[in-house]
Protein backbone atom coordinates (compact mmCIF):
# COMPACT_ATOMS: atom_id res chain seq x y z
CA UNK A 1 54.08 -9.02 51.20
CA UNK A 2 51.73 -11.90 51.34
CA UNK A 3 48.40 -9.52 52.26
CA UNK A 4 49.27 -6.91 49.31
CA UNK A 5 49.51 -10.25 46.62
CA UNK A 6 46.20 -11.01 48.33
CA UNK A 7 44.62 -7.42 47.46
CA UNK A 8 46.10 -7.50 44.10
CA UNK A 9 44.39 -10.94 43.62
CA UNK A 10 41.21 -9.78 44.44
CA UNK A 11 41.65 -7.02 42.80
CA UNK A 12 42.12 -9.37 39.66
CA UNK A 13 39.68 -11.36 40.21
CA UNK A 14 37.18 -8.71 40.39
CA UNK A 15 38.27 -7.30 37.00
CA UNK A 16 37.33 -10.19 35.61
CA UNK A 17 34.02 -10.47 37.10
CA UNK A 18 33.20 -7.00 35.61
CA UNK A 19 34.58 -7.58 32.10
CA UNK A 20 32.43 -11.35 32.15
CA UNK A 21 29.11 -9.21 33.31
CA UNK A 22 29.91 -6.93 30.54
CA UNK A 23 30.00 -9.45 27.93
CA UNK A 24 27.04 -11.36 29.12
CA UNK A 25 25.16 -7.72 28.77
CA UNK A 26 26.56 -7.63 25.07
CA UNK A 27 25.00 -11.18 24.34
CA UNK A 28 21.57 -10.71 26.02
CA UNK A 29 21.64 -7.77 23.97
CA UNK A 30 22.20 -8.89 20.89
CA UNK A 31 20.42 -12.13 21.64
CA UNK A 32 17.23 -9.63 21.87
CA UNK A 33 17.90 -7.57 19.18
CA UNK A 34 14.77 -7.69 17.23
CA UNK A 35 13.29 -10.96 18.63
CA UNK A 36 10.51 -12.68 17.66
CA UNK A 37 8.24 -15.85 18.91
CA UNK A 38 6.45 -17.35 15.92
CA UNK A 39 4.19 -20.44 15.52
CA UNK A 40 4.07 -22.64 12.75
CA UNK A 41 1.07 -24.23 12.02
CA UNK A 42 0.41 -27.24 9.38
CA UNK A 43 -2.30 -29.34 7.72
CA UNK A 44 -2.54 -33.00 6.98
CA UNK A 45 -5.92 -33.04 5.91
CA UNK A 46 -6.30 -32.34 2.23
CA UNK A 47 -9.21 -30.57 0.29
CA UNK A 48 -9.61 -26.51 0.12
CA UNK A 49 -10.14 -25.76 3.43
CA UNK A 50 -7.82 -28.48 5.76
CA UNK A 51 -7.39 -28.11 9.43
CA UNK A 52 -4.44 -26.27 11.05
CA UNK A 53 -2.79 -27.35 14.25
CA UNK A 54 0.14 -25.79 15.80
CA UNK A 55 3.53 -27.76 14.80
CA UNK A 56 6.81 -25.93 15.58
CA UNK A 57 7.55 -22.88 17.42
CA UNK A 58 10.14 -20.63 16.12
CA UNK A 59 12.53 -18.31 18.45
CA UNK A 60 14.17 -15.96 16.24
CA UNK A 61 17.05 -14.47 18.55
CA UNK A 62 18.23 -11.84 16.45
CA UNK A 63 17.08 -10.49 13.14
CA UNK A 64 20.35 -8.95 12.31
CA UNK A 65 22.41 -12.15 12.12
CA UNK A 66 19.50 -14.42 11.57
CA UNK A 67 20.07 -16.52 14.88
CA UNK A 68 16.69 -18.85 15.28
CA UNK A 69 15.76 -21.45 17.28
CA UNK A 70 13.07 -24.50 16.29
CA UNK A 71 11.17 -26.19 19.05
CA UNK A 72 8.89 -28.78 17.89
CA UNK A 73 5.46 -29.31 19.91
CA UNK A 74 4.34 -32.17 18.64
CA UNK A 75 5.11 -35.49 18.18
CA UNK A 76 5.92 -37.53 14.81
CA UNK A 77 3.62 -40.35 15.14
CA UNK A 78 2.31 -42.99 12.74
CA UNK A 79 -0.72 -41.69 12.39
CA UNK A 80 0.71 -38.44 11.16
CA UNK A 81 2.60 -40.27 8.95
CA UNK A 82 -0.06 -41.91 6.88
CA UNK A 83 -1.77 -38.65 6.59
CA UNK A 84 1.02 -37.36 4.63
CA UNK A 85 1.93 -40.45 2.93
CA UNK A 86 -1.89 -39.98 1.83
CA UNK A 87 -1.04 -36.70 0.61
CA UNK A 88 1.68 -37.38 -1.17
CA UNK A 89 -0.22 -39.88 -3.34
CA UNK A 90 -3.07 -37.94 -3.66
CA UNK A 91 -0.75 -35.56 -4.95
CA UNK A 92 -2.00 -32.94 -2.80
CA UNK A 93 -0.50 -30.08 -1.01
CA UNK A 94 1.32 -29.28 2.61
CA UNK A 95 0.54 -26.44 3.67
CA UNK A 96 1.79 -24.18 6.48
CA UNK A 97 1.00 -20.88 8.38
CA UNK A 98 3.09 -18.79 10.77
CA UNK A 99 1.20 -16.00 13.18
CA UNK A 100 3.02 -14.01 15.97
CA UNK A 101 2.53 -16.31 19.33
CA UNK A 102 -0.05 -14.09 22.03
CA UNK A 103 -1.33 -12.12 19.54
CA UNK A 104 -5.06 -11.86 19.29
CA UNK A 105 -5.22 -10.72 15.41
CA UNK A 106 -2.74 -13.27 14.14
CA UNK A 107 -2.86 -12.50 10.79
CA UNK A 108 -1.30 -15.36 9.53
CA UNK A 109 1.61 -15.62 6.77
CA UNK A 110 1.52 -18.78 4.15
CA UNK A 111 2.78 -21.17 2.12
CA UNK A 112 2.65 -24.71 0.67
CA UNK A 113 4.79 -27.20 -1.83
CA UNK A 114 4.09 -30.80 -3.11
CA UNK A 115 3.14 -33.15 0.18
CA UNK A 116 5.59 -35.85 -1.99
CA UNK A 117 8.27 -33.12 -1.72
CA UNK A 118 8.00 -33.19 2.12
CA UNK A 119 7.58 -37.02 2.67
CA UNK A 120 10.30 -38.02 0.29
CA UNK A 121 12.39 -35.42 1.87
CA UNK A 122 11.97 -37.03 5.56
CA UNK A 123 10.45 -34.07 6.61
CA UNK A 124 13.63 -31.93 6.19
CA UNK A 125 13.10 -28.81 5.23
CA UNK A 126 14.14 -25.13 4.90
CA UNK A 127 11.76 -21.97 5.96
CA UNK A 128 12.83 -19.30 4.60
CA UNK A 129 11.19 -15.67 6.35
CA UNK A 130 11.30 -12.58 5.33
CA UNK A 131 10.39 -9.88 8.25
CA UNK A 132 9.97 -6.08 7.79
CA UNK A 133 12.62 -3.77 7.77
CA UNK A 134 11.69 -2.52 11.80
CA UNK A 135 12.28 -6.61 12.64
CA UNK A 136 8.88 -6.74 14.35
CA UNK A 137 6.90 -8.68 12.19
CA UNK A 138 6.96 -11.09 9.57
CA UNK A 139 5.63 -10.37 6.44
CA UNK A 140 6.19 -13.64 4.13
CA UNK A 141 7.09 -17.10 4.39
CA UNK A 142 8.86 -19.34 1.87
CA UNK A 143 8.72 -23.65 2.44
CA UNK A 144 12.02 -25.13 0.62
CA UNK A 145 12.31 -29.33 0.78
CA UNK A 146 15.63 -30.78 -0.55
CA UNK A 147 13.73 -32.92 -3.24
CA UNK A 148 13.18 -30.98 -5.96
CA UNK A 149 11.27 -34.06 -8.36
CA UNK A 150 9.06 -36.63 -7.00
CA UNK A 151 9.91 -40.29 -7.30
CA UNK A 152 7.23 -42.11 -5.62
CA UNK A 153 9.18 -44.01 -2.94
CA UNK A 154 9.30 -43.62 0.17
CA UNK A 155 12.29 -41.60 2.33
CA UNK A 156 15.57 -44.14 3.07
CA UNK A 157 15.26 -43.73 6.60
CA UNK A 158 11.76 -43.64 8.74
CA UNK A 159 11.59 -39.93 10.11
CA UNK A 160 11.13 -39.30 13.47
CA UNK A 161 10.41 -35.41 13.79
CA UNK A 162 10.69 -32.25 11.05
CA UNK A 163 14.10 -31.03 10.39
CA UNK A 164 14.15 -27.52 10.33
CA UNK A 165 16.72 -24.67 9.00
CA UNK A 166 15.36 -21.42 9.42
CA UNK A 167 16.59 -18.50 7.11
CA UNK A 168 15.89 -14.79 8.12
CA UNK A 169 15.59 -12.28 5.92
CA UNK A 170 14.89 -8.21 5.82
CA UNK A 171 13.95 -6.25 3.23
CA UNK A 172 17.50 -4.16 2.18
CA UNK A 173 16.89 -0.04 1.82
CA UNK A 174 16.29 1.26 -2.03
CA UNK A 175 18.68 4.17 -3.18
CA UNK A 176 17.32 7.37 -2.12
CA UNK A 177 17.75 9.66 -4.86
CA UNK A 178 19.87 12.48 -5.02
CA UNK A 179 16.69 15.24 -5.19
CA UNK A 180 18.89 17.92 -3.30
CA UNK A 181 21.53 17.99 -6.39
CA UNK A 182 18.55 18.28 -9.45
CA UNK A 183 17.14 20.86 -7.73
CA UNK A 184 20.04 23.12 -7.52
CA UNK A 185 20.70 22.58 -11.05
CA UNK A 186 17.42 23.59 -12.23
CA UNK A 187 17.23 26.78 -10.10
CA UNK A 188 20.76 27.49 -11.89
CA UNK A 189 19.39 26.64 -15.23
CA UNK A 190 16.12 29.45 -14.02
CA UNK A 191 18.96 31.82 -13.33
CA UNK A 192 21.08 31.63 -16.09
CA UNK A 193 17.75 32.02 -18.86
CA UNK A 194 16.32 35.11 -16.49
CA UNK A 195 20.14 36.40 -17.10
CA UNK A 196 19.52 36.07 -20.38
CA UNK A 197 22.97 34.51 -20.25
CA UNK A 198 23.33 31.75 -23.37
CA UNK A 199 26.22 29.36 -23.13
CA UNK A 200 25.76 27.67 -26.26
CA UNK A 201 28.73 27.96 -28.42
CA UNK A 202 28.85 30.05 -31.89
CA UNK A 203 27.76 27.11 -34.33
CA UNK A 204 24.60 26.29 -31.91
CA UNK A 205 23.60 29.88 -31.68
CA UNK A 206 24.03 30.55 -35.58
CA UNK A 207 23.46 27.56 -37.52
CA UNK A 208 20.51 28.76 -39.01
CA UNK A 209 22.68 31.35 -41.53
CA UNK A 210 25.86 30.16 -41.25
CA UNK A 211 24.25 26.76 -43.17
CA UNK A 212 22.78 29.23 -46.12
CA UNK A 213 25.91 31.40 -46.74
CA UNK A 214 28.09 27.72 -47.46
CA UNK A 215 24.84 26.08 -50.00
CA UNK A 216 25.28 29.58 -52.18
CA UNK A 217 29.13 29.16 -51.80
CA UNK A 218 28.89 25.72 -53.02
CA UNK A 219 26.59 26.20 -55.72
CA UNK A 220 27.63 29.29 -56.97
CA UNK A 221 31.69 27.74 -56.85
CA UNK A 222 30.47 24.30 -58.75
CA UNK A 223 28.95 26.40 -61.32
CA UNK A 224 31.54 28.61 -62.28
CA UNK A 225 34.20 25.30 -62.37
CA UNK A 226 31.47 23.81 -64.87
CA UNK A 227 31.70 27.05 -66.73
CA UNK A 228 35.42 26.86 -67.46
């Protein structure tokens, strides 16, 4: 008795070891659908042509449910600070770029918004991405900070590193028009006019003397009423 409850223990237990390995396969699965390593570059230097360095690095775990992860490289330091406090009342621009990470042709994806925006905000902000519609590359990037309006003063609290919320987006499928259906009706249309079959109804096929016979009628009956 007590050796076939030990079988059907292990037997259990076992079950459950299969069913755990096959939903740890489902979520390495979808944790790799469609995912992408990106770096996010920014300057602090203004004038046309600042320097770059690398910032953040993105993970974006799946494209589908637009699961990311933000690791930042680099410190927040002072002296970063005063470079965009400069910025900001230069009323200059923070730019950033995002490139695939190993790639030698990086091709790089921008954008920028008011440095104020950014330093007001306490360096929260929202990147919004839009990838192509095979998940394999990105092919714009959008920089949203929660201050809208600058006011000149400083943020409330002293940031210590970027906050980040990433937003994924794909590019959704345009209606595919219904060719198949048009074309059948036209080689109908062909058929029915080499045919010589004409489904137009009395009035549209003889308008042209049913309209003369009723302008004598009513002529010719308007001048006989005058008459009497």
């Amino acid at each position: 008795m007590l050796r076939t409850a030990y079988l059907c223990r292990i037997i259990f237990l076992s079950f459950l070891a299969v069913l755990a390995t096959g939903v740890h396969g489902f979520q390495e699965d979808e944790f790799l659908d469609g995912q992408l390593t990106l770096v996010v570059e920014d300057a602090l230097d203004g004038g046309p042509n600042p320097a770059f360095s690398p910032r953040s690095t993105i993970h974006v775990r799946s494209v589908k449910s637009g699961n990311a992860l933000v690791t930042h490289n680099r410190q927040w330091t002072t002296e970063l600070e005063n470079k965009l406090r400069k910025l900001a009342e230069n009323d200059d621009l923070y730019r950033i770029r995002v490139h695939h990470k190993g790639l030698e042709d990086k091709g790089y994806v921008s954008t920028f918004t008011k440095a104020c925006q950014i330093y007001e905000s306490g360096l929260s902000e929202t990147v919004s991405m839009m990838v192509d519609s095979a998940g394999t590359s990105v092919v714009g990037v959008g920089l949203i900070p929660p201050v809208a309006v600058c006011r000149g003063e400083p943020p409330e609290v002293p940031p210590v590193q970027h906050n980040t919320t990433v937003i994924i987006r794909s590019p959704t499928p345009a209606p595919v028009p219904d060719t198949a259906t048009y074309i059948e009706k036209l080689e109908a249309m062909k058929n029915e006019k080499a045919e010589g079959k004409d489904n137009r109804s009395f009035l549209s096929k003889y308008w042209m003397y049913i309209v003369p016979v009723v302008l004598i009628m009513v002529l010719f009956g308007g001048g006989q009423e005058g008459g009497r």
